[in-house]
PDB file of N, CA and C in Angstrom:
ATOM      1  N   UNK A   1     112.566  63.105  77.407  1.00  0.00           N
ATOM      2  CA  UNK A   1     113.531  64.001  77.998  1.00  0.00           C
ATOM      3  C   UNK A   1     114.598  63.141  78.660  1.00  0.00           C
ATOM      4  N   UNK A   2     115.898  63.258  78.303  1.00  0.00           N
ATOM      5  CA  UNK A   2     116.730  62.557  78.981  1.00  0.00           C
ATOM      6  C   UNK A   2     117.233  62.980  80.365  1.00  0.00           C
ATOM      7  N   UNK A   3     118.113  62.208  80.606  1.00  0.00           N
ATOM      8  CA  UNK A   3     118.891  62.385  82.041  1.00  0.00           C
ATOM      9  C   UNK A   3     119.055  64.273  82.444  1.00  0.00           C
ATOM     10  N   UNK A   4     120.265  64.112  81.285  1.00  0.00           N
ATOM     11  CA  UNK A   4     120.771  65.235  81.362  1.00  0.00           C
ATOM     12  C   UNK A   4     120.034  66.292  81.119  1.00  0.00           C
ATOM     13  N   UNK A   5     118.948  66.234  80.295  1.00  0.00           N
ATOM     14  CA  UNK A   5     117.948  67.810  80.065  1.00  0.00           C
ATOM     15  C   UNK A   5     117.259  68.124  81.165  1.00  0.00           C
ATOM     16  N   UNK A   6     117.129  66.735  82.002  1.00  0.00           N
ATOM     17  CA  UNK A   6     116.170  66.875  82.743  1.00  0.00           C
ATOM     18  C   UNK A   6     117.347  67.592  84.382  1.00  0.00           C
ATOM     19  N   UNK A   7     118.405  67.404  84.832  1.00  0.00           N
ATOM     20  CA  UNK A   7     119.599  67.841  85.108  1.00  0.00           C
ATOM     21  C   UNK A   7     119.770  69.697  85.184  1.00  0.00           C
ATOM     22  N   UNK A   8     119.675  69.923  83.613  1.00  0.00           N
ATOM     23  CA  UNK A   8     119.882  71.271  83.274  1.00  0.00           C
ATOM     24  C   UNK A   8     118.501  71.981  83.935  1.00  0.00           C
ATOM     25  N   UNK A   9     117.136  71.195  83.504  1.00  0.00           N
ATOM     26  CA  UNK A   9     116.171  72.268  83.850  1.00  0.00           C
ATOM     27  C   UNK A   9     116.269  72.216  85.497  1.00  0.00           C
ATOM     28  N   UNK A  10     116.625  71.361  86.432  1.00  0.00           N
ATOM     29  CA  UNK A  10     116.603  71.511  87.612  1.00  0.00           C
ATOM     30  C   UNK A  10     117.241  72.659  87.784  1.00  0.00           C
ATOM     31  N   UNK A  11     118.493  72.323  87.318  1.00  0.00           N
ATOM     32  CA  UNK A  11     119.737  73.208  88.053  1.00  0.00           C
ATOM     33  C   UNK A  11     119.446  74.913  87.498  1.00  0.00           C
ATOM     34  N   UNK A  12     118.300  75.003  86.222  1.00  0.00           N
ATOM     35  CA  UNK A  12     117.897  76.393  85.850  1.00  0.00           C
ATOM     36  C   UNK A  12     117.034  76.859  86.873  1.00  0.00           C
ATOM     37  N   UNK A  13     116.084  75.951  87.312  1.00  0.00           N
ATOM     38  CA  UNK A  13     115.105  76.313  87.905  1.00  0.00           C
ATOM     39  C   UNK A  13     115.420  76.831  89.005  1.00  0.00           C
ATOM     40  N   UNK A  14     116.787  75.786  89.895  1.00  0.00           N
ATOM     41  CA  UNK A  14     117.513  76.182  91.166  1.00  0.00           C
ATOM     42  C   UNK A  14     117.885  77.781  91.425  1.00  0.00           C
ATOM     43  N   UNK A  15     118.385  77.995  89.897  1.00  0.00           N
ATOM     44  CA  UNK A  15     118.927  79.403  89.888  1.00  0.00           C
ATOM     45  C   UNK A  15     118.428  80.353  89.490  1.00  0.00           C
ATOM     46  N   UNK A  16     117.039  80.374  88.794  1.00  0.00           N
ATOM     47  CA  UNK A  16     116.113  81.057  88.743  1.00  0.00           C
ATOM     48  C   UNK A  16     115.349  80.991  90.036  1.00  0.00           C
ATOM     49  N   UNK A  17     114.933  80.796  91.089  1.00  0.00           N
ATOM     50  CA  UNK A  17     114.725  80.539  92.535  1.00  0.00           C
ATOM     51  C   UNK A  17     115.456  81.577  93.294  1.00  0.00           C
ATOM     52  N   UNK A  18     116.795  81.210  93.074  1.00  0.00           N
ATOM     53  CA  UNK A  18     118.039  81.525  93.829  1.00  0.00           C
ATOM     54  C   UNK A  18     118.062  83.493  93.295  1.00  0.00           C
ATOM     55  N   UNK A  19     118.038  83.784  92.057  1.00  0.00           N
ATOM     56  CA  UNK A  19     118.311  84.714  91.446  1.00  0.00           C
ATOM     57  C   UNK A  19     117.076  85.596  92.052  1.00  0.00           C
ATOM     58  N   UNK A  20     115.724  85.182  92.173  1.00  0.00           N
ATOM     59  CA  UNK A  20     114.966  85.845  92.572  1.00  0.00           C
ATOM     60  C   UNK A  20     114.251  86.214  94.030  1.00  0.00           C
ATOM     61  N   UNK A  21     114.919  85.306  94.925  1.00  0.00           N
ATOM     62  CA  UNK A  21     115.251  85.492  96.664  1.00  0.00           C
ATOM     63  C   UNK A  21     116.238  86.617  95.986  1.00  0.00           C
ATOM     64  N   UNK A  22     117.404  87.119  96.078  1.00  0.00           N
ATOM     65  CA  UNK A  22     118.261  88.074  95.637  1.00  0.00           C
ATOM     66  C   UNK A  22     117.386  89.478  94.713  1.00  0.00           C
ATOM     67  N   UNK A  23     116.759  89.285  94.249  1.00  0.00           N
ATOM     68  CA  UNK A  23     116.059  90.325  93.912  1.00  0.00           C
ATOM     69  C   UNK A  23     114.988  90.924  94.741  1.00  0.00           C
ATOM     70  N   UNK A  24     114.254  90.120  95.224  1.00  0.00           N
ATOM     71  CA  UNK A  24     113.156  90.479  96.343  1.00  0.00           C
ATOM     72  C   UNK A  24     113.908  91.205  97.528  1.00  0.00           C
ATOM     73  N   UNK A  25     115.171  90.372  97.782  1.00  0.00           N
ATOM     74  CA  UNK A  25     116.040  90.825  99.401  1.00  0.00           C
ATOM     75  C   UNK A  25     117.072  92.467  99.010  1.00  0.00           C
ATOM     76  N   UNK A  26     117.165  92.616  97.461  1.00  0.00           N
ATOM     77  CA  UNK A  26     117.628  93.454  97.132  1.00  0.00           C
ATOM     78  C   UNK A  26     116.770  94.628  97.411  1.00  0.00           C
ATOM     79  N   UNK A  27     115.395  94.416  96.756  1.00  0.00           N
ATOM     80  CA  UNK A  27     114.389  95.392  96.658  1.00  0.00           C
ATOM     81  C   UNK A  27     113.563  95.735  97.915  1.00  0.00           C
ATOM     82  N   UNK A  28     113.702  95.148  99.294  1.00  0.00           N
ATOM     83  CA  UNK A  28     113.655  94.851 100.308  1.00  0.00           C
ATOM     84  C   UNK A  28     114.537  96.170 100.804  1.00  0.00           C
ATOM     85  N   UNK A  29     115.762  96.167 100.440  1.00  0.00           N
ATOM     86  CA  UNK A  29     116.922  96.660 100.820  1.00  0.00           C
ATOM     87  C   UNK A  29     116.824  97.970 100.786  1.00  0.00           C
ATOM     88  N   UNK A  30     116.264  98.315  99.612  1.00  0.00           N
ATOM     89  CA  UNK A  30     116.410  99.544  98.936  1.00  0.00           C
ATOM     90  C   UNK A  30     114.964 100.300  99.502  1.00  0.00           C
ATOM     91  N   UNK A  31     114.074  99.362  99.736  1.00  0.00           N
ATOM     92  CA  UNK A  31     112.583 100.067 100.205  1.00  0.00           C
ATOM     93  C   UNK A  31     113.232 100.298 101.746  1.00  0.00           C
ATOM     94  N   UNK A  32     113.897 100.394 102.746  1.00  0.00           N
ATOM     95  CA  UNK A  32     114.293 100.534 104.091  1.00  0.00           C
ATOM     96  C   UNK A  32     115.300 101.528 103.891  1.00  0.00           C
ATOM     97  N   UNK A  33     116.269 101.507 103.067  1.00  0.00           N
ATOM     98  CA  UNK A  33     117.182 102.860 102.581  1.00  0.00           C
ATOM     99  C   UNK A  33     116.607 103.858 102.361  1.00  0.00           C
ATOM    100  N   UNK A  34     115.272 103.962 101.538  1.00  0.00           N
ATOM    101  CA  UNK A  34     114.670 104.941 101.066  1.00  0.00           C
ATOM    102  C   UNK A  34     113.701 105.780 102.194  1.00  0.00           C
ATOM    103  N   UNK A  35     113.105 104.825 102.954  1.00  0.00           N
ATOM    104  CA  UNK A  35     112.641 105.214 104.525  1.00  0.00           C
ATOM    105  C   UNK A  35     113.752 105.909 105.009  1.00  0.00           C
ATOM    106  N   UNK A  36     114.203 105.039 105.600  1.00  0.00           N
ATOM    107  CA  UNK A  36     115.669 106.220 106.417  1.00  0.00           C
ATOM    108  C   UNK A  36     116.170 107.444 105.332  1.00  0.00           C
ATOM    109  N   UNK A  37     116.064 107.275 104.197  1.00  0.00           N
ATOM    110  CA  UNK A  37     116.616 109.012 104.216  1.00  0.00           C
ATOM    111  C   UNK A  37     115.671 109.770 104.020  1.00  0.00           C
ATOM    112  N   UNK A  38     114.420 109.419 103.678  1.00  0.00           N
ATOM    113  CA  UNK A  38     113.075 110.490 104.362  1.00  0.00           C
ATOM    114  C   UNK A  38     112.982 110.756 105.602  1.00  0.00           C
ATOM    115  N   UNK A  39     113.031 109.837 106.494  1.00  0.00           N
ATOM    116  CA  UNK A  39     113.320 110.334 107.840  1.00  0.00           C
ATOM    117  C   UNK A  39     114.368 111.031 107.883  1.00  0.00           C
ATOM    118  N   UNK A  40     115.848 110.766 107.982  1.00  0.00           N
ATOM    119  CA  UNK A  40     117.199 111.675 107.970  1.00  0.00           C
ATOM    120  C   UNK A  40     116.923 113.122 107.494  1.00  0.00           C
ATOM    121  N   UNK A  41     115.883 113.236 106.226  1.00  0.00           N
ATOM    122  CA  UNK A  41     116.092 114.139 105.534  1.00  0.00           C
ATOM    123  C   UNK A  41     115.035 115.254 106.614  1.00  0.00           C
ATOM    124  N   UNK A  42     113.993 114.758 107.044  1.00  0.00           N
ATOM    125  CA  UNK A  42     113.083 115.140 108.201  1.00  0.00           C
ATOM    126  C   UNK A  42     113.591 115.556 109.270  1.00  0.00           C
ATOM    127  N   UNK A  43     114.405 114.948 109.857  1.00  0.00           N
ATOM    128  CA  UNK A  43     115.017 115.180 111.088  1.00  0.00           C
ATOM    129  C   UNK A  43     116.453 116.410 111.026  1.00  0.00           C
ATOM    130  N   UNK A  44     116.685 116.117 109.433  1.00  0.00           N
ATOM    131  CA  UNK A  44     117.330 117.966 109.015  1.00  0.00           C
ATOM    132  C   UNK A  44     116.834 118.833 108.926  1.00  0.00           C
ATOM    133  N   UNK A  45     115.240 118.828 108.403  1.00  0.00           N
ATOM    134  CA  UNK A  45     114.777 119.692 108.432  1.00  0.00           C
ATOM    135  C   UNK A  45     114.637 120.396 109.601  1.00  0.00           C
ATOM    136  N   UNK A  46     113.865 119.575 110.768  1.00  0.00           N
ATOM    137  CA  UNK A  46     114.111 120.238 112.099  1.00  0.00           C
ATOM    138  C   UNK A  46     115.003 120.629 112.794  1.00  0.00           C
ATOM    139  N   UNK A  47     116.407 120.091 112.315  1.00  0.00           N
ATOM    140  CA  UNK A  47     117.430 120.508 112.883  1.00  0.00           C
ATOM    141  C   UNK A  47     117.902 122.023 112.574  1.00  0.00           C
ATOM    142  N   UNK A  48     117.382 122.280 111.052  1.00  0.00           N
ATOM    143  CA  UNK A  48     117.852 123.166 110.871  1.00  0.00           C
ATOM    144  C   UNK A  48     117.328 124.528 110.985  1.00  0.00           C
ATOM    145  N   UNK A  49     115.781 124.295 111.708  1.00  0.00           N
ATOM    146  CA  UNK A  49     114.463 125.179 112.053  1.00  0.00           C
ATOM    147  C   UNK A  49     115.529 125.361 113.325  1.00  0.00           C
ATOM    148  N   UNK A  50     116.067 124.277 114.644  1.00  0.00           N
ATOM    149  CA  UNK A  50     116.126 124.681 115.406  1.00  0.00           C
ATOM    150  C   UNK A  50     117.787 125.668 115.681  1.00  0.00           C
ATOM    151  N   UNK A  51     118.349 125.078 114.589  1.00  0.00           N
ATOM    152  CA  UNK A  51     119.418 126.158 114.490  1.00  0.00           C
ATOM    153  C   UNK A  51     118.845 127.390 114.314  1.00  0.00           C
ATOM    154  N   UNK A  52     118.248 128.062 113.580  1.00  0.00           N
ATOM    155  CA  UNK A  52     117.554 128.914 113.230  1.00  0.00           C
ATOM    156  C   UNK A  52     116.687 129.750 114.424  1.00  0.00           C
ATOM    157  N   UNK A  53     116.396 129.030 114.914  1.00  0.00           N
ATOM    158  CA  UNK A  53     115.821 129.875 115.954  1.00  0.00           C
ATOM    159  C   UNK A  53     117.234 129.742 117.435  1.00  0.00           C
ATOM    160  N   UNK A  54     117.573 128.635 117.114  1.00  0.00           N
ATOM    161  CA  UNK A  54     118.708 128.925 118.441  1.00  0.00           C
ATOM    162  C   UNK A  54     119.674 130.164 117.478  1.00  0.00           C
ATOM    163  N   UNK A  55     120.055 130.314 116.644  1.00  0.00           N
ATOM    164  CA  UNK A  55     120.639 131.398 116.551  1.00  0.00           C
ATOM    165  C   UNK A  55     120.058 132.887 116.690  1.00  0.00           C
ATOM    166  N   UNK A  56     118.729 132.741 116.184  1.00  0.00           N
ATOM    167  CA  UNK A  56     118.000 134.408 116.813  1.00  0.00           C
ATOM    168  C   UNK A  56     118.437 134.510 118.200  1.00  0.00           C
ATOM    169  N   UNK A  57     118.146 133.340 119.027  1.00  0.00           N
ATOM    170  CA  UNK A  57     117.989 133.418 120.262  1.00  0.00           C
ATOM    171  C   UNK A  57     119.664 133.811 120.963  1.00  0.00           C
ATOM    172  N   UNK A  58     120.572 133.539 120.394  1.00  0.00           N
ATOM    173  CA  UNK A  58     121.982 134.104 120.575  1.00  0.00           C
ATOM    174  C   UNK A  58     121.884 135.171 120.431  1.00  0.00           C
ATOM    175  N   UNK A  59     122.202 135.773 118.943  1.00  0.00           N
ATOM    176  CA  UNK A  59     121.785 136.935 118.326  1.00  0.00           C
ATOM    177  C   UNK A  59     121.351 137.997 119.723  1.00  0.00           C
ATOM    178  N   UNK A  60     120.103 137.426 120.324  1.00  0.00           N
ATOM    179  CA  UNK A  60     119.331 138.495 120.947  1.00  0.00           C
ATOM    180  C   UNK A  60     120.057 138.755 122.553  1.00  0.00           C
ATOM    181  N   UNK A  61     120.813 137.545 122.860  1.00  0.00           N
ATOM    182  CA  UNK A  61     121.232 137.403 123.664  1.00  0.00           C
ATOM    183  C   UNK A  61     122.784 138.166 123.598  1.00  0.00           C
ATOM    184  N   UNK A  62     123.243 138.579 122.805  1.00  0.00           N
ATOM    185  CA  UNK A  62     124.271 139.485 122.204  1.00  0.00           C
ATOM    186  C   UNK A  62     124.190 140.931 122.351  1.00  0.00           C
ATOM    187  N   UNK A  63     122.392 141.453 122.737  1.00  0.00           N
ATOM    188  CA  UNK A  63     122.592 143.102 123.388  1.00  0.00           C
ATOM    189  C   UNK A  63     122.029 142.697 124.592  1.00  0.00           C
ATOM    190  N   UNK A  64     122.791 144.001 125.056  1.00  0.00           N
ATOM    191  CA  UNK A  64     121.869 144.322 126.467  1.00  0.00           C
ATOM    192  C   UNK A  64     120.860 144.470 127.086  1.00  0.00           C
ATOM    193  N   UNK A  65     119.916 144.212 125.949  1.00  0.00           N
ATOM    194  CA  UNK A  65     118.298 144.527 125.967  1.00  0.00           C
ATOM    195  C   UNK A  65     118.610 143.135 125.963  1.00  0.00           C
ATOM    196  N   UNK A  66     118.556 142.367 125.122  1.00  0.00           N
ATOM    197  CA  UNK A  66     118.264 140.966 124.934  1.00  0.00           C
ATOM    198  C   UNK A  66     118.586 140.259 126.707  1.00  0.00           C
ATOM    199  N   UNK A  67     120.119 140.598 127.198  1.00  0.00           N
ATOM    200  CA  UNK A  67     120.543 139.929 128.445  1.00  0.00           C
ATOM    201  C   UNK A  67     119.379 140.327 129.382  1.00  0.00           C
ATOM    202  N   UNK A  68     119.199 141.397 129.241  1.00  0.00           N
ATOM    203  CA  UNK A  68     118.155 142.061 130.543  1.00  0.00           C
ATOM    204  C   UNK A  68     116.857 141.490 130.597  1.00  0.00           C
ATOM    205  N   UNK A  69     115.621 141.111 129.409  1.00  0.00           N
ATOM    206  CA  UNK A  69     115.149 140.729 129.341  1.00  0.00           C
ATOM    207  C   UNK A  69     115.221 139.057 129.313  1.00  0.00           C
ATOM    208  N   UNK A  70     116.433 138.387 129.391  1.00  0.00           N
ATOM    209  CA  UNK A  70     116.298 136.648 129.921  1.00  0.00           C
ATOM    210  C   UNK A  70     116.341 136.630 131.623  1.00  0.00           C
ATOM    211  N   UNK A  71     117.573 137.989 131.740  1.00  0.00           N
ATOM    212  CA  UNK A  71     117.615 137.782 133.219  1.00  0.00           C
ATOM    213  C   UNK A  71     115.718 138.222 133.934  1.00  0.00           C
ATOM    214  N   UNK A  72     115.468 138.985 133.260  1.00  0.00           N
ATOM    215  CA  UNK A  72     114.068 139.232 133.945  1.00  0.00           C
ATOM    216  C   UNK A  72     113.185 137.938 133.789  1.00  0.00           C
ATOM    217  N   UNK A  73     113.525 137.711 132.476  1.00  0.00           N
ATOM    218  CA  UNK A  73     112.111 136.256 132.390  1.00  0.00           C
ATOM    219  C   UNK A  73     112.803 135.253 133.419  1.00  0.00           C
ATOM    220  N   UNK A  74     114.062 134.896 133.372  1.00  0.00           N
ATOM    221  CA  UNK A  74     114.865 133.737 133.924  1.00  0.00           C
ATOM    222  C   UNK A  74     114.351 134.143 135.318  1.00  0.00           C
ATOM    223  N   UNK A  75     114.635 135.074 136.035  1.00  0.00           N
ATOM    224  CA  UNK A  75     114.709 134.945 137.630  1.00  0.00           C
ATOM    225  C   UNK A  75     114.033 135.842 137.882  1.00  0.00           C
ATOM    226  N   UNK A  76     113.044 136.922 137.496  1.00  0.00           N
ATOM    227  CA  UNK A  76     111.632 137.387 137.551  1.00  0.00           C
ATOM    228  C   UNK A  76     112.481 138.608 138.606  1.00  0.00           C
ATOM    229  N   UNK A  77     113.691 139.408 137.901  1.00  0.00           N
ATOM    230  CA  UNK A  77     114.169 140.957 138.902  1.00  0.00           C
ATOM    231  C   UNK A  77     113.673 141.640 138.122  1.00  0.00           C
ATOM    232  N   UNK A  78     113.514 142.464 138.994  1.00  0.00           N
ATOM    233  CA  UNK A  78     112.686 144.177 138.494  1.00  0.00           C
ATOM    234  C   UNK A  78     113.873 145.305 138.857  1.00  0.00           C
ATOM    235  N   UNK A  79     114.067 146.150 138.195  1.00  0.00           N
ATOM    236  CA  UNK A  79     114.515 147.726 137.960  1.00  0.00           C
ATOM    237  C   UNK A  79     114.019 148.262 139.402  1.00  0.00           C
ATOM    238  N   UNK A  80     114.835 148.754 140.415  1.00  0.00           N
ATOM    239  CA  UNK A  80     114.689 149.891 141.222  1.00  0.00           C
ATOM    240  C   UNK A  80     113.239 150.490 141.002  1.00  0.00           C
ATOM    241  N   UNK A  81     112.395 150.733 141.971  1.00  0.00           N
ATOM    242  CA  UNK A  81     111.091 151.524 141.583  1.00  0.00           C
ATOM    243  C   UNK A  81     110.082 150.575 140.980  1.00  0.00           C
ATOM    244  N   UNK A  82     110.872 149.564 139.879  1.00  0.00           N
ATOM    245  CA  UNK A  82     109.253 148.819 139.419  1.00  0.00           C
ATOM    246  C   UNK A  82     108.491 147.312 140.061  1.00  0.00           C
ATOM    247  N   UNK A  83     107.608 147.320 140.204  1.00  0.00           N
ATOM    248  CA  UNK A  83     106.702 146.238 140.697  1.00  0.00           C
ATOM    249  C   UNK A  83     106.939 145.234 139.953  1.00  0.00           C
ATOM    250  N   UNK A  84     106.555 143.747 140.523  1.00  0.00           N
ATOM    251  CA  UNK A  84     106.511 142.693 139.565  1.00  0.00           C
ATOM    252  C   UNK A  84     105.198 142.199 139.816  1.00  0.00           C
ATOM    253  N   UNK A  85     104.636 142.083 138.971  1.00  0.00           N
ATOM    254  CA  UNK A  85     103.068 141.632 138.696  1.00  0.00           C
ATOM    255  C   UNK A  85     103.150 139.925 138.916  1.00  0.00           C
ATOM    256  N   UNK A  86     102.395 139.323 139.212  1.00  0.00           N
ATOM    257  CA  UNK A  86     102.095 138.094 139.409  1.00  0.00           C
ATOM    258  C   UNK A  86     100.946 137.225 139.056  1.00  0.00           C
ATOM    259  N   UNK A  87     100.439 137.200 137.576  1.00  0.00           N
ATOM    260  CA  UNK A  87      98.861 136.792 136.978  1.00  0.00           C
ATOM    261  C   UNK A  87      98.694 135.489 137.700  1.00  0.00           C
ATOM    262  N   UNK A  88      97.957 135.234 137.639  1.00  0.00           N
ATOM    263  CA  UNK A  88      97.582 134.227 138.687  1.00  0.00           C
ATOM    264  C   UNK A  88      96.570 133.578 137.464  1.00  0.00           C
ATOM    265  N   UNK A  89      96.200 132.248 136.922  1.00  0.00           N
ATOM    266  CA  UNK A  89      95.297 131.736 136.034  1.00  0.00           C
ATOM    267  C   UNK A  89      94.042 131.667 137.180  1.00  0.00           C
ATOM    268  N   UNK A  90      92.721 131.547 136.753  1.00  0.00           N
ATOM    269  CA  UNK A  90      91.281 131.631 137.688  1.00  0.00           C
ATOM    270  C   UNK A  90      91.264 129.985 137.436  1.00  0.00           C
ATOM    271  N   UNK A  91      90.802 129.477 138.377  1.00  0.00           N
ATOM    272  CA  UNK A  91      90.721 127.793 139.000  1.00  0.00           C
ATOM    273  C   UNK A  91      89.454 127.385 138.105  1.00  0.00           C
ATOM    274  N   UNK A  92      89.674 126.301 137.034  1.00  0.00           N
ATOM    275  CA  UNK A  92      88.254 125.701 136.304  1.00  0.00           C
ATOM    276  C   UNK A  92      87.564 125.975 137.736  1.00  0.00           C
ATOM    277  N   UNK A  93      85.941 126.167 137.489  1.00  0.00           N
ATOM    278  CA  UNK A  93      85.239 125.188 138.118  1.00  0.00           C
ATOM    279  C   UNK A  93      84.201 123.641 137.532  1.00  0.00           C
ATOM    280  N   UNK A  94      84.416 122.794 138.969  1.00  0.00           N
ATOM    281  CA  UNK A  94      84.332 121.749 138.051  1.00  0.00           C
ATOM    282  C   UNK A  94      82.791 121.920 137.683  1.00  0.00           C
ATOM    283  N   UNK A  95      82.971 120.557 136.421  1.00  0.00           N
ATOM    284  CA  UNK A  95      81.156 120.652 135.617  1.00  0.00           C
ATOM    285  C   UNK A  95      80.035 120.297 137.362  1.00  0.00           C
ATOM    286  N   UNK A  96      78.906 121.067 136.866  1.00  0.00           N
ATOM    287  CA  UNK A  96      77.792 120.323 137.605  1.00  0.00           C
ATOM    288  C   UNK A  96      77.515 118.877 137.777  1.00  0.00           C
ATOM    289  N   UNK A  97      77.559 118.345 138.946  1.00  0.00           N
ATOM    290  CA  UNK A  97      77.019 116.909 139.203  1.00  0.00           C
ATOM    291  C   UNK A  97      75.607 116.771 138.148  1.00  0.00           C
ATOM    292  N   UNK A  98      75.703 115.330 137.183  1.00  0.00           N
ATOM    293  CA  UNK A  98      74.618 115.190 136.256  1.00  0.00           C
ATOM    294  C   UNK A  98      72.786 115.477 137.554  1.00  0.00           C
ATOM    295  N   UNK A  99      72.090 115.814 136.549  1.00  0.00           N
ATOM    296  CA  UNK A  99      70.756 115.624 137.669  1.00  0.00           C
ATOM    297  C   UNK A  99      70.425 114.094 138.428  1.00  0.00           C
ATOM    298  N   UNK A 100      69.871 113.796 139.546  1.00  0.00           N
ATOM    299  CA  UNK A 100      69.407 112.863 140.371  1.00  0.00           C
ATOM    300  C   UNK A 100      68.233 112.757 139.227  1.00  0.00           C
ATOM    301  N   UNK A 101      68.037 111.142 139.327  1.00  0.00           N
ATOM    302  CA  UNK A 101      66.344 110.689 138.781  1.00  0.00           C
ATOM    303  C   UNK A 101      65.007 111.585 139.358  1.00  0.00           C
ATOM    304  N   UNK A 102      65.420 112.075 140.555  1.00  0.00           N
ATOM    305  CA  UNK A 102      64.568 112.382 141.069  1.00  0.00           C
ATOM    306  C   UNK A 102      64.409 113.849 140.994  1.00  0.00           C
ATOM    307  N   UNK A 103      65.428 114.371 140.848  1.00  0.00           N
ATOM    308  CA  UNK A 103      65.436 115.838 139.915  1.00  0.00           C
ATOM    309  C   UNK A 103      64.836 116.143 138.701  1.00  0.00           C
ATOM    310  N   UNK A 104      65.013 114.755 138.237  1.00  0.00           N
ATOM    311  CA  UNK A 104      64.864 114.879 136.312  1.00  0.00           C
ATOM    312  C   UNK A 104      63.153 114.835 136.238  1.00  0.00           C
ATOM    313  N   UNK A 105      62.395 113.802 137.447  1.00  0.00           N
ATOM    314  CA  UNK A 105      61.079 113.717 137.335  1.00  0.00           C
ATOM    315  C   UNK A 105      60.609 114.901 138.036  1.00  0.00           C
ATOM    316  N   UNK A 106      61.135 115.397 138.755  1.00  0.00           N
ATOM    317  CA  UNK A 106      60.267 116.791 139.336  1.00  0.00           C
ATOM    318  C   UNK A 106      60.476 117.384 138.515  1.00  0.00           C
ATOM    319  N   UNK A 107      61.397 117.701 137.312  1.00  0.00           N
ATOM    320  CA  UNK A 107      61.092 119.049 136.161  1.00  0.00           C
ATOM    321  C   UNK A 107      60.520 118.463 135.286  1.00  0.00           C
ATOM    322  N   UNK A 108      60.244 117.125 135.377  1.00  0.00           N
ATOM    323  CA  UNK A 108      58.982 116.970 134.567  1.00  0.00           C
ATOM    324  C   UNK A 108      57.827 116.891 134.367  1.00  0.00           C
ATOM    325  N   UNK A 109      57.559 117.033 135.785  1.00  0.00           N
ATOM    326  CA  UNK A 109      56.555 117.328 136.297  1.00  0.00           C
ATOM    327  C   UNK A 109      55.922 118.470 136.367  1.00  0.00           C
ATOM    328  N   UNK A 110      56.969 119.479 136.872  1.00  0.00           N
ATOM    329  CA  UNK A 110      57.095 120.778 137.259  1.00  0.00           C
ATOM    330  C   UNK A 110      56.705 120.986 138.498  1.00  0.00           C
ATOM    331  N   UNK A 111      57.413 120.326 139.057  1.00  0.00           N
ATOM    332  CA  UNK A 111      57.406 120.636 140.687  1.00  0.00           C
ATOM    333  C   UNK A 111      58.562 121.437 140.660  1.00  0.00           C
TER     334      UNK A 111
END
């Protein structure tokens, strides 16, 4: 193999090297593009659920039934004559303290 063949296969090899960093960084490229517009495309989707419900929620807010009922939920007024109820949630109680050793052998005992 002379000088020069030996020359050419370097300088092929260089650029076969070179050509395929560029393909990997390409395909690299394109796998992170393709992420982001699954996400993008995700984050429309929800956007467009929440248009969707923010527009009912206009919509409802557009009669007088609708206003009356935010002002009631919003600041809890009642109509002349009616009561406002106040549910109250019932307080966990907490779990039982586990048994003492000395609990556990008296029921095994049957004391």
């Amino acid at each position: 193999m002379s000088l020069r063949q030996l020359g050419i296969t370097v300088f092929l090899l260089v650029l076969i090297v070179w050509l395929g960093t560029l393909v990997v960084g390409i395909y690299h490229k394109e796998e992170v593009a393709r992420g982001t517009v699954n996400e993008t495309k995700s984050q429309l989707a929800a956007l467009d659920a929440r248009k969707a419900s923010l527009s009912g929620m206009v919509n409802d807010l557009d009669t007088d039934r609708g206003q009356e009922a935010s002002l009631r939920e919003t600041f809890g007024v009642a109509k002349p004559g009616e009561d406002v109820i106040v549910v109250v949630p019932q307080k966990e109680l907490p779990p039982p303290p586990p048994p003492t050793f000395w609990q556990k052998l008296r029921a095994a005992l049957g004391i």
